[in-house]
C-alpha atoms as a PDB file:
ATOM      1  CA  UNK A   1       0.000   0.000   0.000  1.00  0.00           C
ATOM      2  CA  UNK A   2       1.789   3.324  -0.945  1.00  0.00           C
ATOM      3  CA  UNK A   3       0.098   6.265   0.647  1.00  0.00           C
ATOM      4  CA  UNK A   4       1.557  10.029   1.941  1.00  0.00           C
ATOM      5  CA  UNK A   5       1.683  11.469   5.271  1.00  0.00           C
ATOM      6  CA  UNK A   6       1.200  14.932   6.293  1.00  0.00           C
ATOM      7  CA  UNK A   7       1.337  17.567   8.457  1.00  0.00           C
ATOM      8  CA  UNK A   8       1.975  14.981  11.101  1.00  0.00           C
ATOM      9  CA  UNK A   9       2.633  15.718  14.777  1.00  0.00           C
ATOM     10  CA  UNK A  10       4.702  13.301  16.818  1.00  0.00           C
ATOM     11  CA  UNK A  11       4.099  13.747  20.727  1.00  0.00           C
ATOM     12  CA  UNK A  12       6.382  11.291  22.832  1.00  0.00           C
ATOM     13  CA  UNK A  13       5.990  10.300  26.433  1.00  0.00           C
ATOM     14  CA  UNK A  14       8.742   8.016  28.414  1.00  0.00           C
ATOM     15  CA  UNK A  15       6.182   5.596  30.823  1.00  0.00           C
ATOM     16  CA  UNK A  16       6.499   2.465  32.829  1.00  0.00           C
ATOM     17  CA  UNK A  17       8.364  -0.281  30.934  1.00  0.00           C
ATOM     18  CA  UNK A  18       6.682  -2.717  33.668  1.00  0.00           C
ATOM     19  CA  UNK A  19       3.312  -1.151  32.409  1.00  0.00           C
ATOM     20  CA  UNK A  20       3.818  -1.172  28.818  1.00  0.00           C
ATOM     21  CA  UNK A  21       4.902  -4.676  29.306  1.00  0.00           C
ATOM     22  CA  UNK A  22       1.689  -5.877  30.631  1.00  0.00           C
ATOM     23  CA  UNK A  23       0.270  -4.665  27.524  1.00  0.00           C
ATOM     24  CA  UNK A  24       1.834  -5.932  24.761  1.00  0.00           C
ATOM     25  CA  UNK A  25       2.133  -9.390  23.736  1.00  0.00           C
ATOM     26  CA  UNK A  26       4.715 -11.342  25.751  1.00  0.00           C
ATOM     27  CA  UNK A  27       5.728 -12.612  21.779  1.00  0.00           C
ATOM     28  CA  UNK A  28       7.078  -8.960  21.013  1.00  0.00           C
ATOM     29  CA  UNK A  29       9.914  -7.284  23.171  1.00  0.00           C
ATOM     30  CA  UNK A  30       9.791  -3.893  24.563  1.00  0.00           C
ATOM     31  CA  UNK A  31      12.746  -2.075  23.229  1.00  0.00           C
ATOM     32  CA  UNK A  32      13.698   0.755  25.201  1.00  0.00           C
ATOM     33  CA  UNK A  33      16.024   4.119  24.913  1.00  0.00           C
ATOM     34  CA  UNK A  34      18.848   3.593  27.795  1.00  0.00           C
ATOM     35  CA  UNK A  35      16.429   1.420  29.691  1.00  0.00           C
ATOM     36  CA  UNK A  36      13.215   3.878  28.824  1.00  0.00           C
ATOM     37  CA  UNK A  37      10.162   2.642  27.677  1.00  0.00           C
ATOM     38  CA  UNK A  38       8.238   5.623  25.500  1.00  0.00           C
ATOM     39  CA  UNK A  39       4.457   5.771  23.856  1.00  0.00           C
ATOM     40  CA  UNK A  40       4.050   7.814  20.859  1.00  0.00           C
ATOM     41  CA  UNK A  41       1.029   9.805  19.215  1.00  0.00           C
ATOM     42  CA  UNK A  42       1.051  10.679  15.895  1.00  0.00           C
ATOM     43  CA  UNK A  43      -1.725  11.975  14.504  1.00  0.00           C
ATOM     44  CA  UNK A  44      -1.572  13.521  10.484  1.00  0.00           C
ATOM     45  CA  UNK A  45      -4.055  13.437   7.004  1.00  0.00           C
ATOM     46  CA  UNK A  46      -3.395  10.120   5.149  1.00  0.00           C
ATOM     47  CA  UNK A  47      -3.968  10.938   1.467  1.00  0.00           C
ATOM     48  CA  UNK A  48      -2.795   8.878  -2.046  1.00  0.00           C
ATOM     49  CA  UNK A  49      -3.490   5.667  -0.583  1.00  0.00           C
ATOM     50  CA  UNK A  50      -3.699   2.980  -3.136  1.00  0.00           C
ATOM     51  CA  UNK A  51      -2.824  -1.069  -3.735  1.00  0.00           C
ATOM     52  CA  UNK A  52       0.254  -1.442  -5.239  1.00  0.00           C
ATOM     53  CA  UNK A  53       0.201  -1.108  -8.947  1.00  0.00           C
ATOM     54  CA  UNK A  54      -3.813   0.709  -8.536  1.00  0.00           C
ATOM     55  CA  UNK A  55      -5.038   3.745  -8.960  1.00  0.00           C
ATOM     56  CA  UNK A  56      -6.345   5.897  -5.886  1.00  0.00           C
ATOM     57  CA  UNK A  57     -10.391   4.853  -5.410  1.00  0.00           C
ATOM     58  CA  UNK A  58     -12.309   8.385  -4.940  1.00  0.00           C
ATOM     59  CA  UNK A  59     -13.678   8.766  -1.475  1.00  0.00           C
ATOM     60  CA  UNK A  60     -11.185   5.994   0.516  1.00  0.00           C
ATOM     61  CA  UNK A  61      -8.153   7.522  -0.796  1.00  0.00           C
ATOM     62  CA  UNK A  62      -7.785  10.383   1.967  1.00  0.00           C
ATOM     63  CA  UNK A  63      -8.561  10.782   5.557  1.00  0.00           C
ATOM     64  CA  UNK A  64      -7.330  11.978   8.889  1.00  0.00           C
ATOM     65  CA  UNK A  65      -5.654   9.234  11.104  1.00  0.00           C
ATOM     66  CA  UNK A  66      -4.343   9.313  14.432  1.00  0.00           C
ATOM     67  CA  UNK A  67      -2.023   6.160  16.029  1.00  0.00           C
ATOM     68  CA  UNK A  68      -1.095   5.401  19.577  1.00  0.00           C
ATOM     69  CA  UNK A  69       2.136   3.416  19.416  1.00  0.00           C
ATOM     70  CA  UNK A  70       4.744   1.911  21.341  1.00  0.00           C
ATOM     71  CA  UNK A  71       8.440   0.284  20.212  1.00  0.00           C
ATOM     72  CA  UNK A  72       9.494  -3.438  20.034  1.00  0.00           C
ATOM     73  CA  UNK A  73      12.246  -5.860  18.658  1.00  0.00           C
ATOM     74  CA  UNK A  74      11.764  -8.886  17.367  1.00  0.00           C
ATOM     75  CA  UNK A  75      14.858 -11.135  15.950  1.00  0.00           C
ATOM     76  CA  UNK A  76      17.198  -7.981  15.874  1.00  0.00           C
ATOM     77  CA  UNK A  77      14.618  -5.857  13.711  1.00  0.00           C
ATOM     78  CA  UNK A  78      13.151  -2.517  15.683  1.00  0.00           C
ATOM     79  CA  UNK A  79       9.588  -2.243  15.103  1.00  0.00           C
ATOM     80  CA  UNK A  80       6.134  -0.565  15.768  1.00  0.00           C
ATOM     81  CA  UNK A  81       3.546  -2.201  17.868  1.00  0.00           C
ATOM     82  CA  UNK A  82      -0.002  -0.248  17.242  1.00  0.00           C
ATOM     83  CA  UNK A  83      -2.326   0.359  20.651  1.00  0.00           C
ATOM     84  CA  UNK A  84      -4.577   2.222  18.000  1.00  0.00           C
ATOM     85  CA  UNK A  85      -5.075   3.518  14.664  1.00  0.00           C
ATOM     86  CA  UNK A  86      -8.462   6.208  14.713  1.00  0.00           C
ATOM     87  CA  UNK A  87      -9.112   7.013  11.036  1.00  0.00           C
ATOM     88  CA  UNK A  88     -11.620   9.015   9.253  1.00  0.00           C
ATOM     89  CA  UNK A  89     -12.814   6.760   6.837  1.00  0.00           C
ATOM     90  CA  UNK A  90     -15.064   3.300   7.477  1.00  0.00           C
ATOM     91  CA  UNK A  91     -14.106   1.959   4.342  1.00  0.00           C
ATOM     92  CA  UNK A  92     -10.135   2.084   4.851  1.00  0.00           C
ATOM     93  CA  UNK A  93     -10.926   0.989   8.677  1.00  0.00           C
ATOM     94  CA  UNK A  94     -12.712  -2.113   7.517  1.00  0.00           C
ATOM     95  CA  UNK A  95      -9.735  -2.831   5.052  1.00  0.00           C
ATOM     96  CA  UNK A  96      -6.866  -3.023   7.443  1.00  0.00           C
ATOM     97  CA  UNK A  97      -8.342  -4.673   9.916  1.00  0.00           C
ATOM     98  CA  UNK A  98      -9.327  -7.203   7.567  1.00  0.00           C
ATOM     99  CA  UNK A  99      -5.496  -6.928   5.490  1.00  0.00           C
ATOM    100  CA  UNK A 100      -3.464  -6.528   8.319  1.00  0.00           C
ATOM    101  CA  UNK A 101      -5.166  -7.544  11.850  1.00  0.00           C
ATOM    102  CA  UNK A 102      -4.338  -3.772  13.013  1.00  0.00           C
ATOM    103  CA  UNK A 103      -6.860  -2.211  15.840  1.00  0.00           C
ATOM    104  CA  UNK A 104      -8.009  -0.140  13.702  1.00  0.00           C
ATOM    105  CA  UNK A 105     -11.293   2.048  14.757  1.00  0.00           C
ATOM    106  CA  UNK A 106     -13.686   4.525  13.320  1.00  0.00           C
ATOM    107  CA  UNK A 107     -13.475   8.194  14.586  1.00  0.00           C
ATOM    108  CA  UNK A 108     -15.243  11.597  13.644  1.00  0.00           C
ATOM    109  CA  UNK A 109     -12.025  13.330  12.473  1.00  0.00           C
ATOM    110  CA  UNK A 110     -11.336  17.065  11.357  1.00  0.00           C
ATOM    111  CA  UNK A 111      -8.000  18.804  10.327  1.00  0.00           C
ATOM    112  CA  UNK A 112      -7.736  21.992   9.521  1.00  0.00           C
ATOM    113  CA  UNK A 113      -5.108  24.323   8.126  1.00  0.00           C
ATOM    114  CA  UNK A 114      -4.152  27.705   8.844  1.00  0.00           C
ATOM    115  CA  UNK A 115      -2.467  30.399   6.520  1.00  0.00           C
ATOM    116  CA  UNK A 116       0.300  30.727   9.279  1.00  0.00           C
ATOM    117  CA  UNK A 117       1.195  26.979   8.880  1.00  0.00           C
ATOM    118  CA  UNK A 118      -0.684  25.712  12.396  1.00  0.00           C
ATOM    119  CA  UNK A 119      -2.959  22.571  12.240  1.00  0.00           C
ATOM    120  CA  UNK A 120      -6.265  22.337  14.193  1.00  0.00           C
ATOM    121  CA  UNK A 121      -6.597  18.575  14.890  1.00  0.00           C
ATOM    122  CA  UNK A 122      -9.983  16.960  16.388  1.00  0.00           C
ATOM    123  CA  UNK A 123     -10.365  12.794  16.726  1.00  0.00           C
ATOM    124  CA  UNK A 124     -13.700  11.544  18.679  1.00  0.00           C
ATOM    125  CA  UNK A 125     -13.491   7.593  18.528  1.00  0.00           C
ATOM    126  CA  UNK A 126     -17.108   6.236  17.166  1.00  0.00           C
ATOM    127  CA  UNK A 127     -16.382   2.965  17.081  1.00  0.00           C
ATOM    128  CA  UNK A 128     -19.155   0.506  17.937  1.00  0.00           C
ATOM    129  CA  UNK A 129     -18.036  -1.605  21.516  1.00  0.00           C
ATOM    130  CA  UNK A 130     -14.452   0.423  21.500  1.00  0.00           C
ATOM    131  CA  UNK A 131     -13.194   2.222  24.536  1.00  0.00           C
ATOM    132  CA  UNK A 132     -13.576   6.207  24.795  1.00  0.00           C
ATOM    133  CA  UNK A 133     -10.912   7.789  23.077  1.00  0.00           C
ATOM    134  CA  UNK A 134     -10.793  11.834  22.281  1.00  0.00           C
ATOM    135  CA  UNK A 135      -7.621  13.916  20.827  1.00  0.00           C
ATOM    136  CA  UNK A 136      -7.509  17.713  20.203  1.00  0.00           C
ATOM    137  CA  UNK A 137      -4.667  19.560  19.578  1.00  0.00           C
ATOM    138  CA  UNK A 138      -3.566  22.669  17.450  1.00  0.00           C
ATOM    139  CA  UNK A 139       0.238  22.392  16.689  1.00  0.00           C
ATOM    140  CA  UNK A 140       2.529  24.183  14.470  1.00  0.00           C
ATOM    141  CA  UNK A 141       6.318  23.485  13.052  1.00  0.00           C
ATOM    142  CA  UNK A 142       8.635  26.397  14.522  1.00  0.00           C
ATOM    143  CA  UNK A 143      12.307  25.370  13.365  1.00  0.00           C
ATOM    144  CA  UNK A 144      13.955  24.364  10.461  1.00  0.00           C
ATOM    145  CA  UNK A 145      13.768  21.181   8.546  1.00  0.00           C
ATOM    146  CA  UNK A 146      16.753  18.059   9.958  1.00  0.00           C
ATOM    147  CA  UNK A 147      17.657  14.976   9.805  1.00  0.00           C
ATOM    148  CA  UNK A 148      17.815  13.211  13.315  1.00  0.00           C
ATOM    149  CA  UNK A 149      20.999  11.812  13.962  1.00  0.00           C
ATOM    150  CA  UNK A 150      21.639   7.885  14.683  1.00  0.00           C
ATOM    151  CA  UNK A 151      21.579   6.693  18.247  1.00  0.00           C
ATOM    152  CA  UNK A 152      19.847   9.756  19.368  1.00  0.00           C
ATOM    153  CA  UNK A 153      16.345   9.487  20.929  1.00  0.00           C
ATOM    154  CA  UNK A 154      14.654  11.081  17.961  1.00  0.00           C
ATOM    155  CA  UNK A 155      16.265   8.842  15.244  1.00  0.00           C
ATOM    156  CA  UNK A 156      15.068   5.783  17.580  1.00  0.00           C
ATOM    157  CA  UNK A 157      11.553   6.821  18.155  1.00  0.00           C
ATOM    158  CA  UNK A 158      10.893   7.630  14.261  1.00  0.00           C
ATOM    159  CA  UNK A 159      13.207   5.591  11.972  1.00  0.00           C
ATOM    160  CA  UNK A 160      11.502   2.226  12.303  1.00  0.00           C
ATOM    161  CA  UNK A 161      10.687   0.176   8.949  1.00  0.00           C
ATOM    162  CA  UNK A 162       8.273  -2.478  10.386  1.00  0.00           C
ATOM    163  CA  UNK A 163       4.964  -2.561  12.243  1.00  0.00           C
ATOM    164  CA  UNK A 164       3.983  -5.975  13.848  1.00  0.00           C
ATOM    165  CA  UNK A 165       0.450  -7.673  15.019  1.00  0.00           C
ATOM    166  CA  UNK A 166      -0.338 -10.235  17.330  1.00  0.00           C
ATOM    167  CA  UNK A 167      -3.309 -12.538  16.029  1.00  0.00           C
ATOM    168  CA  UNK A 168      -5.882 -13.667  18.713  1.00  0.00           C
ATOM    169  CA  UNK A 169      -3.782 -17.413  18.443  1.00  0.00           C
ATOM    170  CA  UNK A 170      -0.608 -15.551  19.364  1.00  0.00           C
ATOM    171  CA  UNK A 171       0.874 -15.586  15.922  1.00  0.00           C
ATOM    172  CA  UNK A 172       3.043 -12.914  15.201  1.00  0.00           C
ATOM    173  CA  UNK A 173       3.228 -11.049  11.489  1.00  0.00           C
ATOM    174  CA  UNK A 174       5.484  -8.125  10.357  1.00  0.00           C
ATOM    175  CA  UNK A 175       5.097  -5.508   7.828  1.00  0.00           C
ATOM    176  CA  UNK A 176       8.032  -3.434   6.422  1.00  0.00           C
ATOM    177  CA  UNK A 177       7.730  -0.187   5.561  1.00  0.00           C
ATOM    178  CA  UNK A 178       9.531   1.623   3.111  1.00  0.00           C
ATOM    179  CA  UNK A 179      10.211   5.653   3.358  1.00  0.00           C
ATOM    180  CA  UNK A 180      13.104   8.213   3.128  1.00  0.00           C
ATOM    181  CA  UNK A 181      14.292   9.463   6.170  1.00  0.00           C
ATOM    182  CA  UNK A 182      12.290  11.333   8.222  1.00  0.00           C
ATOM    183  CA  UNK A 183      12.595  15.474   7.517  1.00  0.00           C
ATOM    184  CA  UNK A 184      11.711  16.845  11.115  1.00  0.00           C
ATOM    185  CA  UNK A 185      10.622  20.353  12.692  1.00  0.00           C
ATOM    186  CA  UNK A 186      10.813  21.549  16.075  1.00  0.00           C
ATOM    187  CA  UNK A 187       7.255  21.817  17.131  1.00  0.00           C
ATOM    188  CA  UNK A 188       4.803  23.322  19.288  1.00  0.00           C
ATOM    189  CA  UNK A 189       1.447  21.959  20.323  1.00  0.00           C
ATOM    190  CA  UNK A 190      -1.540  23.220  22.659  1.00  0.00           C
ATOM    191  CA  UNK A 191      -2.705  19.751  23.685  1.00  0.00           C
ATOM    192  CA  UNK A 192      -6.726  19.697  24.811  1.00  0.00           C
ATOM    193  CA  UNK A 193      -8.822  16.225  25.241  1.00  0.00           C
ATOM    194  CA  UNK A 194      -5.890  13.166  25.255  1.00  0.00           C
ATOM    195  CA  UNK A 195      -7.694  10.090  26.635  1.00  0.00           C
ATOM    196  CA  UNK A 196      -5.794   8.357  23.643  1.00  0.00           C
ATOM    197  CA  UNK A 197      -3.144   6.417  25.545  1.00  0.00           C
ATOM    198  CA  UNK A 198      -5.963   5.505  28.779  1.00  0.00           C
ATOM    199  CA  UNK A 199      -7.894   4.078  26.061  1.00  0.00           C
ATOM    200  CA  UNK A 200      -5.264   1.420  26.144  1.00  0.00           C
ATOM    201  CA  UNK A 201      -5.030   1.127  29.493  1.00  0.00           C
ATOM    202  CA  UNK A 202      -1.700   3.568  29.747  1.00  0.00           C
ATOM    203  CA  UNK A 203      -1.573   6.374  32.281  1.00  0.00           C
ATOM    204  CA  UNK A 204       0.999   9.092  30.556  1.00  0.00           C
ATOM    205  CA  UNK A 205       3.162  11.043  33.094  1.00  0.00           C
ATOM    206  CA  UNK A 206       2.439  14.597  33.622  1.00  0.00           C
ATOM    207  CA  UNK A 207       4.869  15.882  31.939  1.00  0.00           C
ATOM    208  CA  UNK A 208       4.996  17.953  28.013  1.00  0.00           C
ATOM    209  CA  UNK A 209       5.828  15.387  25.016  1.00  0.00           C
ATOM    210  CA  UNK A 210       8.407  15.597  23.402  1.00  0.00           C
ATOM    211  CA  UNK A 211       7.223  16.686  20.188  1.00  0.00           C
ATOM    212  CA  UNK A 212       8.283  16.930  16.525  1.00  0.00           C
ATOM    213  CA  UNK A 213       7.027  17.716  13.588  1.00  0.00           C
ATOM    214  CA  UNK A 214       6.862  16.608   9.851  1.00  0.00           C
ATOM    215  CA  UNK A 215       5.209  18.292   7.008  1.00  0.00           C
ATOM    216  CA  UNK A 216       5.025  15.214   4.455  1.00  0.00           C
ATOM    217  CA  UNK A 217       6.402  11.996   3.847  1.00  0.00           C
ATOM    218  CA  UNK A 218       5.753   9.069   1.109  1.00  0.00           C
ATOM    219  CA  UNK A 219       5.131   5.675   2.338  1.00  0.00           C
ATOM    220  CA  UNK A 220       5.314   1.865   1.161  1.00  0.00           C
ATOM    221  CA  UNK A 221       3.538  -0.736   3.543  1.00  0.00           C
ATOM    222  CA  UNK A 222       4.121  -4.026   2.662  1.00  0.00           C
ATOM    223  CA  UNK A 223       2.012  -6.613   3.151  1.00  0.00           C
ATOM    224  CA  UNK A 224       2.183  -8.703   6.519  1.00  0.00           C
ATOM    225  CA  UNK A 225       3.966 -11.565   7.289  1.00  0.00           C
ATOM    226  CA  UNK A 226       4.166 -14.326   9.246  1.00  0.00           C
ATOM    227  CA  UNK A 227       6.824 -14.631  11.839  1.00  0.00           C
ATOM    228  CA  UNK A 228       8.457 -18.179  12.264  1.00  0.00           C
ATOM    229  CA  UNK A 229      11.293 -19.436  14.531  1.00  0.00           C
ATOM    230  CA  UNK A 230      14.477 -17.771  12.198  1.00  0.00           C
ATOM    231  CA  UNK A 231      12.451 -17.133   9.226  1.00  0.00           C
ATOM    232  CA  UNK A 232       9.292 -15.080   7.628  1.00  0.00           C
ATOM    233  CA  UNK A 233       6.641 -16.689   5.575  1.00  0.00           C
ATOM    234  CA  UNK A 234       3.991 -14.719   3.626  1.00  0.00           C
ATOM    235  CA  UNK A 235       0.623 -14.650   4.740  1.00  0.00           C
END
């Protein structure tokens, strides 16, 4: 699936490894930063998507989506593991839960764009028999354009080129993900309603996020597969 990403926000919180550990699937490792555990929110418009080799399909091709993730390792490879993906669009939602066993959910979604470069950003989770989830924020990029720098915290929360799922038998799939390296901004962000992480059972420290920002970005997800002892095998 190719799709672009943009006018993303990235808000980072270091919790409880012990906490984040009773959450995810004993089959995926928590990596950590210097023994830190950290949850991520990203929240951006998803537009382009399309099947590889397709054309875009009018109406499912764009939509606002917002993500609550976390970081694992699995046989040497750093990864995502998803708590969430809102999106704005039933259609798409339906697709990758079905595609790629991600808890995806249905949300009332709004992003809106400012002459001055600031995004408006609503999410109000409508899913039928999902847990409460709400996100507001207005944020705005407020430094240059860079390149984070490997082994710094940055580079390790954003350059990671897999995402893996845990069926409900314990099996364990990846999905690499193909994209140039991440061009990111200094950001600011008023953050209003954030029940996001609770929604999945994490309690976020009361501290600011660390936040960055990233204006676009072109994206290849591959499609899952299955995760054997040494070895991959396609679903």
């Amino acid at each position: 699936m190719a799709q672009r990403w943009t006018d993303l926000l990235f808000a980072h919180w270091p919790v409880d490894a012990l906490q984040l550990k009773e959450l995810v699937p004993a089959s995926l490792p928590l990596d950590t930063f210097h023994g830190v555990a950290w949850l991520s929110i990203a929240s951006f418009y998803l537009s382009r998507l399309r099947g590889h080799w397709l054309p875009r399909l009018p109406g499912i091709s764009a939509f606002p989506e917002l993500n609550v993730r976390t970081y694992v390792t699995l046989g040497g490879k750093g990864g995502v593991y998803f708590f969430s993906l809102d999106a704005g669009s039933r259609i798409a939602v339906a697709a990758a839960r079905a595609t790629y066993h991600l808890p995806y959910f249905n949300a009332r979604m709004t992003i809106d764009l400012a002459a001055d470069g600031s995004v408006a950003y609503t999410s109000h989770r409508t899913h039928a028999h999902a847990p409460h989830a709400e996100f507001t924020a207005s944020y705005r990029p407020v430094g240059p354009k860079l390149y984070a720098i490997s082994g710094t915290l940055d580079h390790w929360l954003t350059e990671r080129y897999c995402l893996y799922t845990v069926d409900t038998a314990g099996r364990v799939s990846r999905a690499d993900i193909h994209h140039h390296q991440w061009p990111l901004q200094t950001a600011e962000a008023h953050i209003g309603k954030n029940t996001m992480a609770r929604a999945a059972g994490v309690e976020l420290p009361d501290i600011p996020p660390r936040l960055a920002f990233s204006s676009k970005l072109d994206v290849v997800v591959w499609r899952p597969v299955r995760m054997l002892t040494g070895a991959a095998s396609p679903l």
